[in-house]
N, C-alpha and C. Protein backbone atom coordinates (compact mmCIF):
# COMPACT_ATOMS: atom_id res chain seq x y z
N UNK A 1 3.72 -7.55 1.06
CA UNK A 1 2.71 -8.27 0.34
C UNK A 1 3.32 -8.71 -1.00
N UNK A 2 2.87 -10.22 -1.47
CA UNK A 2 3.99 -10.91 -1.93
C UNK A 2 2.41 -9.94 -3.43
N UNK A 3 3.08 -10.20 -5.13
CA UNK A 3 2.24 -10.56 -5.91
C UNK A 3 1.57 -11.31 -6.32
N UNK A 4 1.84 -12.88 -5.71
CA UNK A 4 1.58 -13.51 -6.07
C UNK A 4 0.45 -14.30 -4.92
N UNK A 5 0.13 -13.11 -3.45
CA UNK A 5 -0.91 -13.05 -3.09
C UNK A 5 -1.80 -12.15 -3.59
N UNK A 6 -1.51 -10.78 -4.37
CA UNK A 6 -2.40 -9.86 -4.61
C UNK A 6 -3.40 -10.60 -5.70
N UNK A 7 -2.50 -11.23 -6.25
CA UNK A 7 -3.36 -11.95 -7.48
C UNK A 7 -4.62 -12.58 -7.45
N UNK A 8 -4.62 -13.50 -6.27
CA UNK A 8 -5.44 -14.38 -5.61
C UNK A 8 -6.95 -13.28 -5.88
N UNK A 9 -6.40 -11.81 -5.33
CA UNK A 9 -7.84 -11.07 -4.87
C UNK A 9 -8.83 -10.71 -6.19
N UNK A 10 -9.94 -10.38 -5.89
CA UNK A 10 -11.14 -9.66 -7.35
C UNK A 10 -10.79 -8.43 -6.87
N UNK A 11 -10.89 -7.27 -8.03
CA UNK A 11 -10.61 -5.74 -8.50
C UNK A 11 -11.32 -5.28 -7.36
N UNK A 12 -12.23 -5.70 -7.21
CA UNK A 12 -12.60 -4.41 -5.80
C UNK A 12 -11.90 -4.89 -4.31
N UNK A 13 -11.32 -6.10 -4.18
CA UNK A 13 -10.70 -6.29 -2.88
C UNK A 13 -9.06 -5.51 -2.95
N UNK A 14 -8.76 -5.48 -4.41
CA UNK A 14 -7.39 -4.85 -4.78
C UNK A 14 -7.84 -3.29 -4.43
N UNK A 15 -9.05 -2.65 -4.98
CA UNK A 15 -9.07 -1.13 -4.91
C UNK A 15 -9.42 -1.06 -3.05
N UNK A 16 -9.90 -1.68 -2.52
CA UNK A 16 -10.42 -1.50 -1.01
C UNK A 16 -8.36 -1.41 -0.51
N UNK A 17 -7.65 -2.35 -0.86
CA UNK A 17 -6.77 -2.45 -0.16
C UNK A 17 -5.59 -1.32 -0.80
N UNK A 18 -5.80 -1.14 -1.99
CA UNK A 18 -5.10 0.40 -2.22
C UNK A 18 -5.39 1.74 -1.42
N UNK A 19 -6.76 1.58 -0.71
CA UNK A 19 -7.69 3.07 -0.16
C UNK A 19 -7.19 2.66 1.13
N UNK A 20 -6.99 1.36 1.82
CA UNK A 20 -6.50 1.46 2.78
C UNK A 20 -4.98 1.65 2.91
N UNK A 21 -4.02 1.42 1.95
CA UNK A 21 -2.65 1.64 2.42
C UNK A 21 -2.32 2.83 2.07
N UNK A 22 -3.20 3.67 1.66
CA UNK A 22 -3.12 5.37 1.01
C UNK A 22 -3.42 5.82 2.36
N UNK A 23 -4.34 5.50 3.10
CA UNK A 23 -4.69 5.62 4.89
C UNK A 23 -3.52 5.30 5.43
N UNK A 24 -3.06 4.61 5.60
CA UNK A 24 -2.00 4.50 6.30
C UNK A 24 -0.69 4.93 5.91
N UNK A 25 -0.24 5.78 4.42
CA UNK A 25 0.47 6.23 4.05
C UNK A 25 0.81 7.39 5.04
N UNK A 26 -0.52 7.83 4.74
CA UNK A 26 -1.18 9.30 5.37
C UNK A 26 -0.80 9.25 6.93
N UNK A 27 -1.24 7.95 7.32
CA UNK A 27 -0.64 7.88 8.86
C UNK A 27 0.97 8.14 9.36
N UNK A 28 1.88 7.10 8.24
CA UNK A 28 3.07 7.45 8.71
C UNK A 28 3.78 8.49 8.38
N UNK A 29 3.58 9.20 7.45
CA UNK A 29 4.04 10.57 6.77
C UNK A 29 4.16 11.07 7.85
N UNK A 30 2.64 11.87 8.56
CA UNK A 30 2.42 12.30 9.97
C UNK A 30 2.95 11.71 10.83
N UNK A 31 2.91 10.59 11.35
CA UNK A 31 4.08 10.15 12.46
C UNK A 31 5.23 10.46 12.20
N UNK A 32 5.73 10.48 11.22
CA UNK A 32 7.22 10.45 10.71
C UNK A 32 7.47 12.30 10.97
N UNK A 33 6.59 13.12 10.62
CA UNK A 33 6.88 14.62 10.99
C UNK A 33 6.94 15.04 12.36
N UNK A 34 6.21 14.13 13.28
CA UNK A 34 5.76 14.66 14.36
C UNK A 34 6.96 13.75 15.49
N UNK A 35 7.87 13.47 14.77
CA UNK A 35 8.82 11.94 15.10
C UNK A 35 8.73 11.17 15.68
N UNK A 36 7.12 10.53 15.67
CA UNK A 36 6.84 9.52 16.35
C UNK A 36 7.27 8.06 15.68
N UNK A 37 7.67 8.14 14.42
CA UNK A 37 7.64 6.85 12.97
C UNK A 37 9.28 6.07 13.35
N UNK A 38 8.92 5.11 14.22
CA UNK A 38 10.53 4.69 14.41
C UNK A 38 11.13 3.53 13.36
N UNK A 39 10.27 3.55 12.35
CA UNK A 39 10.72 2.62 10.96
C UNK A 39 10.42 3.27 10.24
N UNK A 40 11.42 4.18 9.24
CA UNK A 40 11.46 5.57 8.55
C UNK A 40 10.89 4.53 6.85
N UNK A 41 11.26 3.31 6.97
CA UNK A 41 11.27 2.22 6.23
C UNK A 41 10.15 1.88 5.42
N UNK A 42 9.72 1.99 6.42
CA UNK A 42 7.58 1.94 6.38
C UNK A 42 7.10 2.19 5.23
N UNK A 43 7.73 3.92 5.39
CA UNK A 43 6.86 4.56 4.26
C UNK A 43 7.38 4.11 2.84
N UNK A 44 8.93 4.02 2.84
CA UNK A 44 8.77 3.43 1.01
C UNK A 44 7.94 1.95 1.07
N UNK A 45 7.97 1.01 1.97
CA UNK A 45 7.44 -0.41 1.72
C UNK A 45 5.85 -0.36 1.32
N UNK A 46 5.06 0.58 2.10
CA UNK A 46 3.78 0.89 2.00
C UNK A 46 3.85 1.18 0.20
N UNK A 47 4.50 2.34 0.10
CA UNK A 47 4.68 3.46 -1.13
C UNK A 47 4.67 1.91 -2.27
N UNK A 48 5.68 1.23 -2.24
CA UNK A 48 5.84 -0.57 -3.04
C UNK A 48 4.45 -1.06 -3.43
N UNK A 49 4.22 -0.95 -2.00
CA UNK A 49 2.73 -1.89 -2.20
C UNK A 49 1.30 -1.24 -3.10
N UNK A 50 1.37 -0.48 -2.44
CA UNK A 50 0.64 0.67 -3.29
C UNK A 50 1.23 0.58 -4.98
N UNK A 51 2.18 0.67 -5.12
CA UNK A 51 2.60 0.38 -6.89
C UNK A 51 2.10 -0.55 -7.22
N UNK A 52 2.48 -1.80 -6.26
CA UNK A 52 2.42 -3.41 -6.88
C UNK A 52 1.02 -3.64 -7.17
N UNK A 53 0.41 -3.37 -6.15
CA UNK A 53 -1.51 -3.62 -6.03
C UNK A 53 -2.34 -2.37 -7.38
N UNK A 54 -1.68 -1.64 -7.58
CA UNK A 54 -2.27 -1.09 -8.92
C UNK A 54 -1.82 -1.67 -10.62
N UNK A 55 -0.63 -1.70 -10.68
CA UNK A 55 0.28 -2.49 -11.37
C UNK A 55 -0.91 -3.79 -11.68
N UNK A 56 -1.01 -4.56 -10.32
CA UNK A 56 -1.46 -5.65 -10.51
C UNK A 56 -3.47 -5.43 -11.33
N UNK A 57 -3.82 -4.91 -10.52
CA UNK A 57 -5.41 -4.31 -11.12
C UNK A 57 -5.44 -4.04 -12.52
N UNK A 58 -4.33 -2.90 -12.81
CA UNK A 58 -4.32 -2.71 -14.39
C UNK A 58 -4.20 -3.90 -14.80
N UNK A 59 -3.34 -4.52 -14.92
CA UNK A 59 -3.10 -6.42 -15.71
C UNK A 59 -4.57 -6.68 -15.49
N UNK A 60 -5.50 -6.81 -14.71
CA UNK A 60 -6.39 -7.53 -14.68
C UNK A 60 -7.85 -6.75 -14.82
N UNK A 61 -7.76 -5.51 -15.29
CA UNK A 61 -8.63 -4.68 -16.46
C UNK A 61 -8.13 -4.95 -17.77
């Protein structure tokens, strides 16, 4: 997810989509223990997005 789509969104479509990639953090962690996670990759790109999309909210509080 580029920033310069997150931007586009209003503060509560940014916090909905932080609660969901924290869900799916949660998902691949667990896949990744149970060695089902065959893109070990995932989890820092998710972990990114999750920075970028808060990063971005603060600027726009």
């Amino acid at each position: 997810m580029k920033a310069t789509e997150i931007r586009d969104f209003n503060a509560e479509e940014i916090q909905q989509k932080v609660l969901d990639l924290k869900e799916a953090l949660f998902n691949l962690r667990f896949q990744h223990e149970i060695g089902q996670l065959e893109n070990p990759k995932k989890i820092g790109e998710t972990k990114r997005d999750i920075a970028r999309l808060k990063t971005i909210l603060n600027e726009k509080i």
